[in-house]
C-alpha atoms as a PDB file:
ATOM      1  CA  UNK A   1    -144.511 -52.749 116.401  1.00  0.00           C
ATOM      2  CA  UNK A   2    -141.465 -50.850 115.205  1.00  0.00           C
ATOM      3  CA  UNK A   3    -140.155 -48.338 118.390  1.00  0.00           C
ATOM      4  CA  UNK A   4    -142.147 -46.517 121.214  1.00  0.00           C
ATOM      5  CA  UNK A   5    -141.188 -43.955 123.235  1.00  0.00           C
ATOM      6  CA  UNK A   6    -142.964 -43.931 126.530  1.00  0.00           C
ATOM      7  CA  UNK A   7    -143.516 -41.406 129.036  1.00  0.00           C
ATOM      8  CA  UNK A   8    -139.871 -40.823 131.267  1.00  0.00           C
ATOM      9  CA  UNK A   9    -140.261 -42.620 135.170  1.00  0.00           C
ATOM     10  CA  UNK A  10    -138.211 -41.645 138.060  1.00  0.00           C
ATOM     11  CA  UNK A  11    -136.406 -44.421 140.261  1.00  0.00           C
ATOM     12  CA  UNK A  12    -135.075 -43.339 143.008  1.00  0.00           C
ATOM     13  CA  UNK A  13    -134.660 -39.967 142.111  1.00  0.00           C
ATOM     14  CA  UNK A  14    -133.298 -40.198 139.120  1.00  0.00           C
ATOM     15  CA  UNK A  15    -135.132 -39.578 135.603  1.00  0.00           C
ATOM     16  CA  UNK A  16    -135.453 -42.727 132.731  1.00  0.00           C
ATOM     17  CA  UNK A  17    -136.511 -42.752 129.720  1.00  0.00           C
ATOM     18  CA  UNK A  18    -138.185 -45.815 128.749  1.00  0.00           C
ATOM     19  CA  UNK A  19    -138.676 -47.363 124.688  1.00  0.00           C
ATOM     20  CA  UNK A  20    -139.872 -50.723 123.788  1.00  0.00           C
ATOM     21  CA  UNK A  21    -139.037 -51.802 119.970  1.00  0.00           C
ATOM     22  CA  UNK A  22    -139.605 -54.976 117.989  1.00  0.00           C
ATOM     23  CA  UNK A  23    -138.444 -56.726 115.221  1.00  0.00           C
ATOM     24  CA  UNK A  24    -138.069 -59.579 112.893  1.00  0.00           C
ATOM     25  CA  UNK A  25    -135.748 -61.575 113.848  1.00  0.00           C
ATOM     26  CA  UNK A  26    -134.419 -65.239 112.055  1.00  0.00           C
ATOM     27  CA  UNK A  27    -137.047 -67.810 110.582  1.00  0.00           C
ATOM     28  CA  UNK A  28    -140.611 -66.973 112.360  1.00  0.00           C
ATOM     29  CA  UNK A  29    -139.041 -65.003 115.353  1.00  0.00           C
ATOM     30  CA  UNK A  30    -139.639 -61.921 116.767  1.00  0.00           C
ATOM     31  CA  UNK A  31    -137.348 -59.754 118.909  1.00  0.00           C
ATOM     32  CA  UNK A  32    -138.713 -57.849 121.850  1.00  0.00           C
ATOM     33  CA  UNK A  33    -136.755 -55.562 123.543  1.00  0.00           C
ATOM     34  CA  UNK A  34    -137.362 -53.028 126.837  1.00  0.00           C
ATOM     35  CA  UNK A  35    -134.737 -50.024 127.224  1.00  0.00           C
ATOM     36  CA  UNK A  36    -134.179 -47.507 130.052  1.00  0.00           C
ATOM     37  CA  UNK A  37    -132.307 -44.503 128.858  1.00  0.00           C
ATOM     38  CA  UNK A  38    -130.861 -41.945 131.421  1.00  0.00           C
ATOM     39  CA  UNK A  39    -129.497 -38.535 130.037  1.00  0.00           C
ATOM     40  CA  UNK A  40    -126.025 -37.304 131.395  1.00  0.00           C
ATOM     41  CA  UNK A  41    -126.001 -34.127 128.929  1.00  0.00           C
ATOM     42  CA  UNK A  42    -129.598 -34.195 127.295  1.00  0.00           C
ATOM     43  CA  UNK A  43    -129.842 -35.536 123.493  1.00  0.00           C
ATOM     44  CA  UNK A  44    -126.132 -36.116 123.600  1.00  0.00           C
ATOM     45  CA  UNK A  45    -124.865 -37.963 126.465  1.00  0.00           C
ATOM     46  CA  UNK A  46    -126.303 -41.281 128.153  1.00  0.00           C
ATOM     47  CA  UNK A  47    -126.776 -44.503 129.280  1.00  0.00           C
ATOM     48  CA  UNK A  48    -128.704 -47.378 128.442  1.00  0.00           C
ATOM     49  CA  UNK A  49    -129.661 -50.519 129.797  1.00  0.00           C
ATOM     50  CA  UNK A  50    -132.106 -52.990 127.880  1.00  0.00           C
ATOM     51  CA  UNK A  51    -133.890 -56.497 128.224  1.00  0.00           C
ATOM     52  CA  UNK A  52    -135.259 -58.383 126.082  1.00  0.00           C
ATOM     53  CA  UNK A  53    -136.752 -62.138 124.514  1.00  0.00           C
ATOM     54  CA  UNK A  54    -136.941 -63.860 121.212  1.00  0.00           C
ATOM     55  CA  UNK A  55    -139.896 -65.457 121.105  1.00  0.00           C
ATOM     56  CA  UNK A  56    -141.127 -68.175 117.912  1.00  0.00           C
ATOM     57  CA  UNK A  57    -144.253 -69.505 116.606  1.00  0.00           C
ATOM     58  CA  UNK A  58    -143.979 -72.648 118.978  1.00  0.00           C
ATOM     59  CA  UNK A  59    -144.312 -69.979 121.962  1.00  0.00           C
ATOM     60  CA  UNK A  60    -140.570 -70.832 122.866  1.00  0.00           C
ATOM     61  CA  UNK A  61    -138.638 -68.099 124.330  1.00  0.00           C
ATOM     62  CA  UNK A  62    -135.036 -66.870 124.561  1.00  0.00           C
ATOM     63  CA  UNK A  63    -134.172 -64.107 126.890  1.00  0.00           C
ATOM     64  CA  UNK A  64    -131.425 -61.524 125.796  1.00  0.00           C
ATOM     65  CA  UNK A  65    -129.405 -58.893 127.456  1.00  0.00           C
ATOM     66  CA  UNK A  66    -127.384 -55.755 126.030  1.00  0.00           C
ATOM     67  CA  UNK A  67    -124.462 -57.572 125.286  1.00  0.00           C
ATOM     68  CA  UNK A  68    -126.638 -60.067 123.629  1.00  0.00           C
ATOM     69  CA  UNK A  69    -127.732 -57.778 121.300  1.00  0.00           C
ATOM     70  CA  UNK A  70    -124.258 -55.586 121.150  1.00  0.00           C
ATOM     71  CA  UNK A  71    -123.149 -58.818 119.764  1.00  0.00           C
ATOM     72  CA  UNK A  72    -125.979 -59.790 117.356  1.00  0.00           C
ATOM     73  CA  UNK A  73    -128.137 -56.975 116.753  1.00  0.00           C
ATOM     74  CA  UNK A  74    -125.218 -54.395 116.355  1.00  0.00           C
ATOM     75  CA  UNK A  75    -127.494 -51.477 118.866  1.00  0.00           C
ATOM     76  CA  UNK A  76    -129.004 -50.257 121.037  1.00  0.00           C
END
């Protein structure tokens, strides 16, 4: 699936940018991950918050948060 932008949503007010990305990930797994980006200073300065879940060929899943992937992925 690689990464998708998707259209930006606003929560309460305030403007997100949403992206869903895959990837390989270990023996038969694939990484799936959600991420809400909000702009501070547009393009330079933001935060992000992301979900996400490993899933396998058995249909067994693993959820994972940012740190998760701070930790193992190296990004977002």
């Amino acid at each position: 699936m690689g990464w998708e932008d998707l259209e930006p949503v606003k929560i309460r007010r305030k403007k997100y940018y949403p992206a869903v990305w895959s990837q390989d990930h270990g023996d038969d797994e694939v990484l799936l991950v959600v991420q809400l980006t909000k702009w501070h200073v547009p393009q330079i300065i933001g935060t992000t918050d992301c979900i996400g879940l490993i899933k396998n060929r058995m249909n067994r899943t693993i959820d994972v948060d940012a740190l998760w992937l701070m930790h193992h992925i190296g990004y977002p």
